[in-house]
N, C-alpha and C. Protein backbone atom coordinates (compact mmCIF):
# COMPACT_ATOMS: atom_id res chain seq x y z
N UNK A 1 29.99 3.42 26.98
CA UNK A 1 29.67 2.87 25.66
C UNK A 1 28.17 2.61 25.54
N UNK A 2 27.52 1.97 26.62
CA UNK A 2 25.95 2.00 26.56
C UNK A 2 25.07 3.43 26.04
N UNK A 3 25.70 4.65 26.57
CA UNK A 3 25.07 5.45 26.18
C UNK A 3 25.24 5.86 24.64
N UNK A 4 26.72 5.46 24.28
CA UNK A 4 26.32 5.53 23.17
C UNK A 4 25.64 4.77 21.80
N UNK A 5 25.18 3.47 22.60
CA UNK A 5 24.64 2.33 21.68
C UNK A 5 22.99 2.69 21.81
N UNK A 6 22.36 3.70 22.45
CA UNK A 6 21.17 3.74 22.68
C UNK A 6 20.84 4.42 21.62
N UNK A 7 21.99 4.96 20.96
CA UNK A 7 21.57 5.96 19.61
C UNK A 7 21.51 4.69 18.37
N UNK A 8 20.40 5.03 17.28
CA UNK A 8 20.03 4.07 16.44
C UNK A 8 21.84 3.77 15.36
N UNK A 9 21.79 2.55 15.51
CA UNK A 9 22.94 2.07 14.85
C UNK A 9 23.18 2.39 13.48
N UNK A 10 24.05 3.03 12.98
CA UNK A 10 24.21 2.77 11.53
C UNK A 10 25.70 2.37 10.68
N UNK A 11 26.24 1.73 9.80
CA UNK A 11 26.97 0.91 9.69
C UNK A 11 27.06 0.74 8.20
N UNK A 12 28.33 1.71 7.47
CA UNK A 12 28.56 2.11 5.68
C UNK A 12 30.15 0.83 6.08
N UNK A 13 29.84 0.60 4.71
CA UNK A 13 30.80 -0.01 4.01
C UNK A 13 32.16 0.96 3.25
N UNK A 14 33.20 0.31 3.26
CA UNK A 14 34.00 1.12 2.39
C UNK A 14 35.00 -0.15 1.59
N UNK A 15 35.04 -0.07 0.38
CA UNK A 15 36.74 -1.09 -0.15
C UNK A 15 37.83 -0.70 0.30
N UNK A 16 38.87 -1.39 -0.16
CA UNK A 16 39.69 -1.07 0.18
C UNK A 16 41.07 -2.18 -0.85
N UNK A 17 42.17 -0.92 -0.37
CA UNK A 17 43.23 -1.87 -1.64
C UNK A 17 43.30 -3.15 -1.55
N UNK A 18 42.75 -3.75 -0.58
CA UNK A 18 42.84 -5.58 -1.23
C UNK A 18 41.41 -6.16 -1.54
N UNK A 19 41.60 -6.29 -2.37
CA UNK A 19 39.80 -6.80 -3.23
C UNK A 19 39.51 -7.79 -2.08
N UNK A 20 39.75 -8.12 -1.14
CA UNK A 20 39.25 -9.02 -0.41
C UNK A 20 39.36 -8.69 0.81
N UNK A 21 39.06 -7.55 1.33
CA UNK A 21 39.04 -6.74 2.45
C UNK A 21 37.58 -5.60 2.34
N UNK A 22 37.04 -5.67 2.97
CA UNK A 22 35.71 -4.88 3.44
C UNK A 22 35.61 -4.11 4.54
N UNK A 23 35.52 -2.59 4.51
CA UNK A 23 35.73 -2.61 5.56
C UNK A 23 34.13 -2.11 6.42
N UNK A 24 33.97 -2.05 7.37
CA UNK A 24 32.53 -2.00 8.16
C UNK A 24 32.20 -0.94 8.85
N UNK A 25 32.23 0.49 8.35
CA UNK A 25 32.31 1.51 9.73
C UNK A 25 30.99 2.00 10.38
N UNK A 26 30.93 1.79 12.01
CA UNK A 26 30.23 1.96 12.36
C UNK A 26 29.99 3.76 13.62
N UNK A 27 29.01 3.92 13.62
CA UNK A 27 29.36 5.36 14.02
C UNK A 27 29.39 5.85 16.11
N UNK A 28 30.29 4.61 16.53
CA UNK A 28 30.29 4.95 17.68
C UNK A 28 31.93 4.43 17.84
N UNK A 29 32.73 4.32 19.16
CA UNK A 29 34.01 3.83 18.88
C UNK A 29 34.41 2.11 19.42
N UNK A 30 35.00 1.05 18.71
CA UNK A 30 34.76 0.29 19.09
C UNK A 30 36.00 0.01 19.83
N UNK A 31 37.23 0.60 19.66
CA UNK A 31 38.57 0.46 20.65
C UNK A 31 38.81 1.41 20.58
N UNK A 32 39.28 1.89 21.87
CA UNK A 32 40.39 3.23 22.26
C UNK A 32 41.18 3.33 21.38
N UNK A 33 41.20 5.01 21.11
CA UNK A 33 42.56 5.06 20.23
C UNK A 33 43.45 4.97 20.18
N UNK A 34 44.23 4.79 18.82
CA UNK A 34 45.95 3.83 19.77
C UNK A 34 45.68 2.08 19.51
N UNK A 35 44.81 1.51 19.59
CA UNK A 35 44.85 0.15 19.94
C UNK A 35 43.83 -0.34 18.53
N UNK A 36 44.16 -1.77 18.38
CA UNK A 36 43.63 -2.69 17.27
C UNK A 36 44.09 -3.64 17.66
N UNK A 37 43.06 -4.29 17.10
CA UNK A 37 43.28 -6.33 17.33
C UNK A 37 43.12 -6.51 15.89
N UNK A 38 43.89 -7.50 15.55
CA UNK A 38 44.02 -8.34 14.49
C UNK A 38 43.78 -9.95 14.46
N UNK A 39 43.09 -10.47 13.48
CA UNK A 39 42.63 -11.77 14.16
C UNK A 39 42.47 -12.88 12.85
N UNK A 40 44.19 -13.53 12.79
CA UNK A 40 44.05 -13.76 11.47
C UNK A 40 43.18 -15.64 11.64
N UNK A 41 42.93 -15.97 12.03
CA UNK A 41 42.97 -17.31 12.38
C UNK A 41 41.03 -16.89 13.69
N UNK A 42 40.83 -18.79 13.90
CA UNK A 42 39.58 -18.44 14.61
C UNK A 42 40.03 -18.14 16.12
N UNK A 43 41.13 -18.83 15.98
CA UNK A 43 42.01 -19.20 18.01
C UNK A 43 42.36 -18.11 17.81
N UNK A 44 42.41 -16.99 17.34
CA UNK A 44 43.21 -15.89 17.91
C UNK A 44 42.27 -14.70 18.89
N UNK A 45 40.99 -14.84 18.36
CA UNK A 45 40.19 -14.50 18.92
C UNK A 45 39.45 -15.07 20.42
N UNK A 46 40.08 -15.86 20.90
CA UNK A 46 40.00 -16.35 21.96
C UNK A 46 41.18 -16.62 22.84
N UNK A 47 42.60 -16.12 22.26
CA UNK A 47 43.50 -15.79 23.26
C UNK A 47 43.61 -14.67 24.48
N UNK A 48 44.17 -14.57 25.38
CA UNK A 48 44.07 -13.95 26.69
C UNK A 48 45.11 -12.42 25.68
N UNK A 49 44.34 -11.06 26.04
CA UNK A 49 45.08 -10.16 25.65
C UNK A 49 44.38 -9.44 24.48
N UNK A 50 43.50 -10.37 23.91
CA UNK A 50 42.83 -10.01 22.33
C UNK A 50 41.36 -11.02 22.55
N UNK A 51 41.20 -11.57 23.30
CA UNK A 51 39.75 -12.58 23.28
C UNK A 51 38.56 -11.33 22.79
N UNK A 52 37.96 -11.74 21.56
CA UNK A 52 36.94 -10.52 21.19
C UNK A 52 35.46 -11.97 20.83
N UNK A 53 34.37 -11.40 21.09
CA UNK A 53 33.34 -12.88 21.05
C UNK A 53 32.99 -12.60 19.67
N UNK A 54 33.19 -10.37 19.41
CA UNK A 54 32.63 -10.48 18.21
C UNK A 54 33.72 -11.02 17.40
N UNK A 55 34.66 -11.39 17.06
CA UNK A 55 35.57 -12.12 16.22
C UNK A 55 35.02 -13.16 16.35
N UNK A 56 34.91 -14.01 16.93
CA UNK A 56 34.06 -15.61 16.83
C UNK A 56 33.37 -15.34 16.22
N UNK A 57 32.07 -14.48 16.48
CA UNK A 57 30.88 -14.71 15.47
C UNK A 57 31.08 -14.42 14.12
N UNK A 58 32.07 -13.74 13.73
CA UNK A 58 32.44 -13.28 12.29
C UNK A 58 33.22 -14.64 11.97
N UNK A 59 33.67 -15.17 12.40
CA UNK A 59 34.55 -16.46 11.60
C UNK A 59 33.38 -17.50 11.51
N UNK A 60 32.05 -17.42 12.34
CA UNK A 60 31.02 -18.65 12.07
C UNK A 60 31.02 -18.30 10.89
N UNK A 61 31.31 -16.91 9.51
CA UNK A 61 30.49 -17.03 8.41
C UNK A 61 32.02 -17.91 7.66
N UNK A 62 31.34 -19.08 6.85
CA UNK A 62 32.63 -19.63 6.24
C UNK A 62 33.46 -19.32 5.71
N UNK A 63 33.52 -17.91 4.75
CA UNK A 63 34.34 -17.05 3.73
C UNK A 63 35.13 -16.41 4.62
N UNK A 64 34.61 -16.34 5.94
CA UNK A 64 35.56 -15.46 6.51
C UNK A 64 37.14 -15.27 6.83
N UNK A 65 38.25 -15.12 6.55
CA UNK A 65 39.28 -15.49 6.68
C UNK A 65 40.07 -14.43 8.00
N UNK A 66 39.92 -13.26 7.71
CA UNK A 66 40.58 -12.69 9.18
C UNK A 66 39.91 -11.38 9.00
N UNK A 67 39.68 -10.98 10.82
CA UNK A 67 39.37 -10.13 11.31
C UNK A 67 40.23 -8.77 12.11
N UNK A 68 39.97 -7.64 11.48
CA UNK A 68 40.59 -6.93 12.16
C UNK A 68 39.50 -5.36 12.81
N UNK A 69 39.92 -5.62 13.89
CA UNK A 69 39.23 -4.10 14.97
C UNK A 69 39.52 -3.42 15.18
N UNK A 70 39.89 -1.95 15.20
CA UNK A 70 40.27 -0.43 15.41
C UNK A 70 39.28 0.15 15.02
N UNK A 71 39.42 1.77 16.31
CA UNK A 71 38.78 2.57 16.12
C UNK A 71 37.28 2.77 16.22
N UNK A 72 37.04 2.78 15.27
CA UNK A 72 34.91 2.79 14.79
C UNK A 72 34.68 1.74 13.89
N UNK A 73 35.87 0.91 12.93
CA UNK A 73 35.60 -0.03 11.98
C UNK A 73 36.01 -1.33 12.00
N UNK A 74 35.38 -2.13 11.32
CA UNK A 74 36.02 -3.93 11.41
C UNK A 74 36.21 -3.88 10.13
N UNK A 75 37.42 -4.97 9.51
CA UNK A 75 37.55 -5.01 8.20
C UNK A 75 37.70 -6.47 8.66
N UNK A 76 36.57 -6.74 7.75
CA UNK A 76 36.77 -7.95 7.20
C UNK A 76 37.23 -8.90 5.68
N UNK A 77 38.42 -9.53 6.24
CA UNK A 77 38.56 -10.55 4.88
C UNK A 77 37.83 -11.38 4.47
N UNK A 78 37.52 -11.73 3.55
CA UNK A 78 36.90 -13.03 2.98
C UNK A 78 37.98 -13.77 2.31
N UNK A 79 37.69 -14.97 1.76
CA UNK A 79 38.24 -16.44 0.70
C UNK A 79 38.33 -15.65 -0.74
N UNK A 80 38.85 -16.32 -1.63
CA UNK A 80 39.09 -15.87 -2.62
C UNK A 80 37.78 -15.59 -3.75
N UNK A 81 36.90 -17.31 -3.16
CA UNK A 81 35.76 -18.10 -3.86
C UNK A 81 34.62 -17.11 -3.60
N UNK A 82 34.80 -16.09 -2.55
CA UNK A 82 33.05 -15.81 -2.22
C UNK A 82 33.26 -14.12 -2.64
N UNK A 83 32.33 -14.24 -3.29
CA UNK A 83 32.45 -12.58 -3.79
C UNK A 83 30.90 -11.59 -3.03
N UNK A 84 31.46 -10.30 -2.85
CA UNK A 84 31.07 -10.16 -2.00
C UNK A 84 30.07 -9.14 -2.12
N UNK A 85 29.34 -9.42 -3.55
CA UNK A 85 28.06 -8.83 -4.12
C UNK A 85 27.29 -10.19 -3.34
N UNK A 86 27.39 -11.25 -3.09
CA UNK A 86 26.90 -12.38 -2.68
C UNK A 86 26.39 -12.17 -1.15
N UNK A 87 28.13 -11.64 -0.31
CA UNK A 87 27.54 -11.43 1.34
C UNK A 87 27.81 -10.25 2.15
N UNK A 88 27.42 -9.32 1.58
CA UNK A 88 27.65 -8.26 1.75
C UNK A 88 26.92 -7.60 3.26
N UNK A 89 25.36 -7.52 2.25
CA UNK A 89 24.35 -7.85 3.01
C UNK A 89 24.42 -7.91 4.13
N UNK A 90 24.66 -9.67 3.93
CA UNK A 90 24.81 -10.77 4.94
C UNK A 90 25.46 -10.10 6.37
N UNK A 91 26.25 -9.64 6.34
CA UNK A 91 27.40 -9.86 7.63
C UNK A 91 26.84 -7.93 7.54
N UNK A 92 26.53 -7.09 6.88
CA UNK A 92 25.93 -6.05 7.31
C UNK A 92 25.47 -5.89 8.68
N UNK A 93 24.20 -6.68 8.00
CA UNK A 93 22.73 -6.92 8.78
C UNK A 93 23.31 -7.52 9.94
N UNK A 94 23.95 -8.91 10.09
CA UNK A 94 24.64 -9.33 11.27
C UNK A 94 25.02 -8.26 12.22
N UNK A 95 25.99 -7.35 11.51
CA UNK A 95 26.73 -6.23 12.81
C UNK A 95 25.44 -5.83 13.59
N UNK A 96 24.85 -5.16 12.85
CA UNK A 96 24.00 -4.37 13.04
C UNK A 96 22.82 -4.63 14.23
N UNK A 97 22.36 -5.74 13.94
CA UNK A 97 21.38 -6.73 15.20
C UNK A 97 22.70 -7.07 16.23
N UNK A 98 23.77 -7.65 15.73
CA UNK A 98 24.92 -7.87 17.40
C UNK A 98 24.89 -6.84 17.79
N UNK A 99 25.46 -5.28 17.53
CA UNK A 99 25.27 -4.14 18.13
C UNK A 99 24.05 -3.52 18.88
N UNK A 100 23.27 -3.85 17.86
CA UNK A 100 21.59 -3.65 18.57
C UNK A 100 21.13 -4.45 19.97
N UNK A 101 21.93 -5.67 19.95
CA UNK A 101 21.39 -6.82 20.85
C UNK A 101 22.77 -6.17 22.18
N UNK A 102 23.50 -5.08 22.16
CA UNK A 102 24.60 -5.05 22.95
C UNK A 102 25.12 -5.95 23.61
N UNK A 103 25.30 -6.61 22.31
CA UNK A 103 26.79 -7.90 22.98
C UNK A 103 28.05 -7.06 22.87
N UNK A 104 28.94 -7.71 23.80
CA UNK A 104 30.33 -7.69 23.91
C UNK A 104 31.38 -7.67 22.30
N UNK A 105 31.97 -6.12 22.28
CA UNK A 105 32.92 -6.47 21.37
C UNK A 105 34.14 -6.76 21.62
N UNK A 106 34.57 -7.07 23.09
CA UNK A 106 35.80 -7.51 23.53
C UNK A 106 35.12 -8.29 24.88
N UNK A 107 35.78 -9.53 25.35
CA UNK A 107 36.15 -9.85 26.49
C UNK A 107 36.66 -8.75 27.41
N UNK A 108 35.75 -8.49 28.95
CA UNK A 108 36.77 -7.61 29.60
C UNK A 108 37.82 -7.99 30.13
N UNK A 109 38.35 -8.88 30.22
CA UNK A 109 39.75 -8.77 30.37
C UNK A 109 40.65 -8.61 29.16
N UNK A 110 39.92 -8.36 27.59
CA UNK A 110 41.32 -7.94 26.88
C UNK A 110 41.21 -6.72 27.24
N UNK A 111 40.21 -5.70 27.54
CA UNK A 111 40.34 -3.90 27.86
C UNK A 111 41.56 -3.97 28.91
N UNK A 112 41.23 -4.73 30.15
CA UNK A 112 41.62 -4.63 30.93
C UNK A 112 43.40 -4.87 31.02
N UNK A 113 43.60 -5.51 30.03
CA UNK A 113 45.13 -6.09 29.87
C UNK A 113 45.60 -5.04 28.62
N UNK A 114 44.70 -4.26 28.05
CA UNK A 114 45.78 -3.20 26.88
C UNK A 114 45.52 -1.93 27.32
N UNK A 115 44.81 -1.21 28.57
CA UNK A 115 44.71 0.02 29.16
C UNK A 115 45.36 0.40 30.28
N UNK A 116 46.34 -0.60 30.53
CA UNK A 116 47.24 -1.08 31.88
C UNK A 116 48.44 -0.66 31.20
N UNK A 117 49.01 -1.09 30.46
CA UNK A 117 50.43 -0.78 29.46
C UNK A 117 50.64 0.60 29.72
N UNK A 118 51.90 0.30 30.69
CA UNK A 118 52.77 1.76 30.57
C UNK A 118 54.26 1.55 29.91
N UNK A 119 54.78 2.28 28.96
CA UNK A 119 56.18 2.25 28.59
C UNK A 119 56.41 2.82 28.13
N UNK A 120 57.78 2.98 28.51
CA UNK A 120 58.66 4.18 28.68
C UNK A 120 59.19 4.60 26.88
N UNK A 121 59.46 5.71 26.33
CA UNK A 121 60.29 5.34 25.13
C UNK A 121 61.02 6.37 24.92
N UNK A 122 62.27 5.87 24.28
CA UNK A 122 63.45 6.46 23.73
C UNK A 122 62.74 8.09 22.91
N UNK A 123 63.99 8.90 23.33
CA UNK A 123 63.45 9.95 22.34
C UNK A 123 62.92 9.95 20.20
N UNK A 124 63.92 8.79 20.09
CA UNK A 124 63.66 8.46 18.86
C UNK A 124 62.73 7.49 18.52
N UNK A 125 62.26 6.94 19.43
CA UNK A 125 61.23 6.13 19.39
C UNK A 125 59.34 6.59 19.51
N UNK A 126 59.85 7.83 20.63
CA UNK A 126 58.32 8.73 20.65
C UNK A 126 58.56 9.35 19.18
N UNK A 127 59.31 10.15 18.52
CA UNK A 127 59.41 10.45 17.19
C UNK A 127 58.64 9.57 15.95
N UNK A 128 59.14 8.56 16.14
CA UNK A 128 58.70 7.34 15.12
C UNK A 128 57.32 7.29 15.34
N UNK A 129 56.65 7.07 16.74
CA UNK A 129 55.67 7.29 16.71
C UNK A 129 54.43 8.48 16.61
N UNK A 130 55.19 9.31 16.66
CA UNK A 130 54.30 10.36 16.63
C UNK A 130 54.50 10.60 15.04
N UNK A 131 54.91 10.52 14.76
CA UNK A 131 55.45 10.04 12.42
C UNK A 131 54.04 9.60 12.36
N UNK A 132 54.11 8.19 12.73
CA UNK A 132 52.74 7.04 12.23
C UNK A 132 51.86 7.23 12.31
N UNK A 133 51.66 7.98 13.94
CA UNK A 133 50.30 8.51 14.11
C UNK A 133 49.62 9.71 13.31
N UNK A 134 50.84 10.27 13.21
CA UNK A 134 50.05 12.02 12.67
C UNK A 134 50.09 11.84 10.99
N UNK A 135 51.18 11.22 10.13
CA UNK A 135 51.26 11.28 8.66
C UNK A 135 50.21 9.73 8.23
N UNK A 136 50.99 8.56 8.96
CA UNK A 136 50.44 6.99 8.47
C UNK A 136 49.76 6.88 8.90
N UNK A 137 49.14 6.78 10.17
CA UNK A 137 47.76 6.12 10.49
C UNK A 137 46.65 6.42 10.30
N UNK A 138 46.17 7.88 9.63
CA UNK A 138 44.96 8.21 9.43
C UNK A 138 44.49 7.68 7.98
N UNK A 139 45.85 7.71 6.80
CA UNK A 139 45.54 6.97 5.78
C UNK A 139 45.34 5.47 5.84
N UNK A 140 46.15 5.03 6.42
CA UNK A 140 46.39 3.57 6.66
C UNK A 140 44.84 2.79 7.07
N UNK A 141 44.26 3.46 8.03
CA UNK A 141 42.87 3.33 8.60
C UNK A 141 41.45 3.75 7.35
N UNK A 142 41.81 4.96 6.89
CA UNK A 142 41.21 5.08 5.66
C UNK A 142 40.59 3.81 4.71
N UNK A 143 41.92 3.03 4.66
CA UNK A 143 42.05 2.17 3.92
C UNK A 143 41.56 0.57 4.71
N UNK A 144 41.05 0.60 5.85
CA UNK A 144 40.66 -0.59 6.59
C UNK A 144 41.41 -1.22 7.21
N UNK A 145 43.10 -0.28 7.34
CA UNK A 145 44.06 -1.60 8.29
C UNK A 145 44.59 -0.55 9.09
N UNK A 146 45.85 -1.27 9.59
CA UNK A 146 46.27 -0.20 10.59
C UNK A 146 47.73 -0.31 10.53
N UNK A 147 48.29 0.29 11.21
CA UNK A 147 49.78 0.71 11.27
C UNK A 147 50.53 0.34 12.49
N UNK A 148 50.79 0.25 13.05
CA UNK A 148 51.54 -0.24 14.40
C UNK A 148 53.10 -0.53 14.78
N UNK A 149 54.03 0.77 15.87
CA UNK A 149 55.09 0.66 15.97
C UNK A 149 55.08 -1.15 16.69
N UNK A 150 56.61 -1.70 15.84
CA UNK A 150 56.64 -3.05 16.59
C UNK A 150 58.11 -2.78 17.40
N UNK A 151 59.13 -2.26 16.66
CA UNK A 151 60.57 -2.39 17.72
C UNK A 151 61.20 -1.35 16.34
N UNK A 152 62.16 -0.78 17.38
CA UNK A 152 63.43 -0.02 16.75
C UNK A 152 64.75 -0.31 17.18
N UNK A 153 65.85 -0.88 16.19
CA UNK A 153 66.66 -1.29 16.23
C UNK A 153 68.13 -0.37 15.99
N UNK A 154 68.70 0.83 17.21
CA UNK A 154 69.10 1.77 17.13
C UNK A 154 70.43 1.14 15.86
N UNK A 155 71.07 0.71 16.20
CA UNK A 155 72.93 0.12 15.56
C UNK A 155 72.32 0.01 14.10
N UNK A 156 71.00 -0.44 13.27
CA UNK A 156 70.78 -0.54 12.16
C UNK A 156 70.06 0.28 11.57
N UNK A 157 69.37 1.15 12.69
CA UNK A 157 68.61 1.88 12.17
C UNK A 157 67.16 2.15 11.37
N UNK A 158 66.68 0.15 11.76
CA UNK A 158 65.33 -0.33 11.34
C UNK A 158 64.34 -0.37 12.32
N UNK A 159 63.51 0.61 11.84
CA UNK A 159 62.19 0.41 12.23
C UNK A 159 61.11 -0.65 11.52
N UNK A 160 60.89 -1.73 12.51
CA UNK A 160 59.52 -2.80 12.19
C UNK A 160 58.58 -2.26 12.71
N UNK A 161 57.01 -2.13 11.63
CA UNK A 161 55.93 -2.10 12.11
C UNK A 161 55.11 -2.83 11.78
N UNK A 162 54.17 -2.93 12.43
CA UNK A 162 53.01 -4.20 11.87
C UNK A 162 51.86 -3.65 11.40
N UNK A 163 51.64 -4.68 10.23
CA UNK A 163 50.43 -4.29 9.16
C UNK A 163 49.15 -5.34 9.64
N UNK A 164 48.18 -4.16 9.74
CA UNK A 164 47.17 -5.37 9.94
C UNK A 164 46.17 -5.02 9.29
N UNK A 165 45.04 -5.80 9.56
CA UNK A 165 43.62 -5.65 8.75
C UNK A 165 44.26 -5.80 7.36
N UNK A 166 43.27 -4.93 6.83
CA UNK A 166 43.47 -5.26 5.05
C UNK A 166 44.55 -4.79 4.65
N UNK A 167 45.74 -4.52 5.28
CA UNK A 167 47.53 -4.24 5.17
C UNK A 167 47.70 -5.65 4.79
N UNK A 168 47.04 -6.74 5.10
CA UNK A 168 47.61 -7.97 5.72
C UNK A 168 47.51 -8.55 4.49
N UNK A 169 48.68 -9.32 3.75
CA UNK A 169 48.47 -9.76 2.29
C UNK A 169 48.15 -8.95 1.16
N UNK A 170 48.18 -7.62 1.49
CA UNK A 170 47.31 -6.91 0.12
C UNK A 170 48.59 -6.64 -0.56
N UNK A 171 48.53 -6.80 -1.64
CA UNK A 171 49.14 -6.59 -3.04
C UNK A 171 50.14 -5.44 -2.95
N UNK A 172 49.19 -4.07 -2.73
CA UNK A 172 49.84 -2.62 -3.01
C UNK A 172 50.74 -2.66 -1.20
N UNK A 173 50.63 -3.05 -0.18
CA UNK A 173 51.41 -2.90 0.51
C UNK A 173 52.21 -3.08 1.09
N UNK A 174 53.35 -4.03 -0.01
CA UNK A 174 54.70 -3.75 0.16
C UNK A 174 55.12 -2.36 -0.26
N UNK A 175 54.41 -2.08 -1.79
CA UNK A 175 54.72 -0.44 -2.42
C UNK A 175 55.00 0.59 -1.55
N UNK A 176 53.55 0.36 -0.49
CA UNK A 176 53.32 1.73 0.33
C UNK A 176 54.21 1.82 1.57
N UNK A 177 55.13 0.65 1.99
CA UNK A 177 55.81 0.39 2.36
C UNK A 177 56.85 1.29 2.75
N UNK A 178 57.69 0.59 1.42
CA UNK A 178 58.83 1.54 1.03
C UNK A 178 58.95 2.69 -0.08
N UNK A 179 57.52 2.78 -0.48
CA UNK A 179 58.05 4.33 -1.02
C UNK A 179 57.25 5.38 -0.50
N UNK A 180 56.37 4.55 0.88
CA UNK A 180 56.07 6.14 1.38
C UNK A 180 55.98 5.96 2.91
N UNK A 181 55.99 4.88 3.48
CA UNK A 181 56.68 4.85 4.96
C UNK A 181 58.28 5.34 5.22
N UNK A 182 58.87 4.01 4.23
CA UNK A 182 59.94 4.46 4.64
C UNK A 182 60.29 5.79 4.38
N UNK A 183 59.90 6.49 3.14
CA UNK A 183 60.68 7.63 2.23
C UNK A 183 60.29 9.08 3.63
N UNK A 184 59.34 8.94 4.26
CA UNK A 184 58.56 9.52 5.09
C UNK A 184 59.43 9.60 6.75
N UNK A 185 59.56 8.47 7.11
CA UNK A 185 60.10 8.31 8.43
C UNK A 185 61.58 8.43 8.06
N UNK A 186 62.63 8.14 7.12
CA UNK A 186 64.14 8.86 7.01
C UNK A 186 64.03 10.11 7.15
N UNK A 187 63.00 10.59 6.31
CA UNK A 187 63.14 12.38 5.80
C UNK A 187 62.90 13.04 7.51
N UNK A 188 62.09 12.45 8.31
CA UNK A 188 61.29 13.22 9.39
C UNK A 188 62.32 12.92 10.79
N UNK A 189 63.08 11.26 10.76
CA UNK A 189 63.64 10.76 11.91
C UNK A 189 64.52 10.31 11.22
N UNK A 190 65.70 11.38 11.23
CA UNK A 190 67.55 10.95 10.47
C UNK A 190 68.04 9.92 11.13
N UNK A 191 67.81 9.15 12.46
CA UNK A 191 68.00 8.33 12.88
C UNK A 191 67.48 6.69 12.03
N UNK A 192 66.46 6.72 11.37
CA UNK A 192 65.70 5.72 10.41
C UNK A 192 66.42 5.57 9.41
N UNK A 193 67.17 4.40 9.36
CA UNK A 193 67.73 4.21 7.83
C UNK A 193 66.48 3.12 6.85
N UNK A 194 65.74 2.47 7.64
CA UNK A 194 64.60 1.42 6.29
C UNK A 194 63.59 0.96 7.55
N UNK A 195 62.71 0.57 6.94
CA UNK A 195 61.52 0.42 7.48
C UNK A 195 60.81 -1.07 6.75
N UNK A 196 60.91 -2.03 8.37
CA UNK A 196 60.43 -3.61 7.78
C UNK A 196 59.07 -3.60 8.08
N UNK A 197 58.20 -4.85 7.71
CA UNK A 197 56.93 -4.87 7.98
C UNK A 197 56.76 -6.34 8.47
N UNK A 198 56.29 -6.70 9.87
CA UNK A 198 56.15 -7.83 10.67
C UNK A 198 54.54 -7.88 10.07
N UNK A 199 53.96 -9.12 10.04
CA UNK A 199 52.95 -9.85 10.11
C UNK A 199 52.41 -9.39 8.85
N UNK A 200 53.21 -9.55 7.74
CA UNK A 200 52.79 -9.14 6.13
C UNK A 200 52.24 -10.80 5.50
C-alpha cells in the first residue's frame, strides 16, 4: 500500500440516492475486495474486528453520522441540519492530508481478523453469492454502499443481506430491494423464494 500512496493523491466526490450520503473516491484501494466496514455509531469504530482510526477522525466532524469503507471509497453520512455545499470541502481536504500524512486506515488487527476467514459454503449459497457479486455489487457500490451475503435460510427460502453505507436508511432502498434484488436472485437461484435486508 505504501507504494501506492507515494503516487500524488487524488479524491472526486460522487451523490448518491440518499441526499445525505457522500460518497469519497479515492484512486488507490482502501479494503480488499470482498470486504467493507460499516460504522454507524463512534464505538463502532473502535471495536475489535472493524477498529478503523480513520473512522474516528471522521466522526470528530459533528454532522457526521455514519461511516462506511469498501473498496477505493468512504461514504460518508451527515445530520439532516448540515448541508453539504457548507462541508464538502471540509472533510475533502481532510482525506486528502490523512492520506498524504500515511496514517492508518484500519487498525492491524482488523486486516488481520477479516483475511483469516475461511468458510465453507453450500452449493446454493456460493450461487447467491456469486448473484451479488457479479449483477448487485458493482451497482450497489456505484451508488456509495454495499451489498453483503448475511445467512440463507434453506426450509424458507430467504436470503438476508446487509445494506450498508448509503443503503443504510436511504429512502429508494427498500424499492431496490424487492424489485430488483429479489426479482434477480429468484429468476437466477430457484432455490430463493424473497430476499430480507438486515441493518436497514
Amino acid at each position: 500500500m505504501d507504494s501506492l500512496l507515494s503516487r500524488p493523491i487524488s479524491i472526486f466526490t460522487e451523490g448518491s440516492p440518499n441526499p445525505n450520503s457522500m460518497k469519497f473516491v479515492v484512486n488507490f484501494e482502501l479494503v480488499p475486495a470482498g470486504l467493507s466496514f460499516d460504522y454507524a455509531e463512534p464505538g463502532d469504530a473502535l471495536l475489535d474486528g472493524k477498529a478503523s482510526p480513520l473512522a474516528v477522525a471522521l466522526f470528530g466532524f459533528e454532522f457526521v453520522r455514519r461511516v462506511f469503507i469498501a473498496g477505493n471509497f468512504i461514504t460518508v453520512t451527515k445530520d439532516d441540519a448540515t448541508d453539504w455545499d457548507d462541508v464538502l470541502f471540509e472533510v475533502k481536504f481532510f482525506l486528502k492530508q490523512y492520506f498524504e500524512e500515511k496514517k492508518p486506515v484500519f487498525a492491524q488487527r482488523t486486516m488481520d481478523a477479516n483475511t483469516t476467514r475461511v468458510e465453507v459454503d453450500s452449493e446454493t449459497v456460493q450461487k447467491i453469492k456469486a448473484v451479488l457479486d457479479q449483477y448487485v455489487r458493482p451497482a450497489v457500490e456505484s451508488d456509495g454502499g454495499a451489498i453483503n451475503f448475511h445467512s440463507f435460510d434453506e426450509p424458507t427460502g430467504t436470503v438476508k443481506v446487509l445494506l450498508q453505507g448509503s443503503c443504510s436508511g436511504c429512502p429508494s432502498s427498500t424499492l431496490t430491494l424487492k424489485a430488483g434484488i429479489e426479482n434477480l436472485l429468484t429468476r437466477l437461484v430457484p432455490d430463493v423464494k424473497q430476499v430480507e435486508a438486515e441493518g436497514v
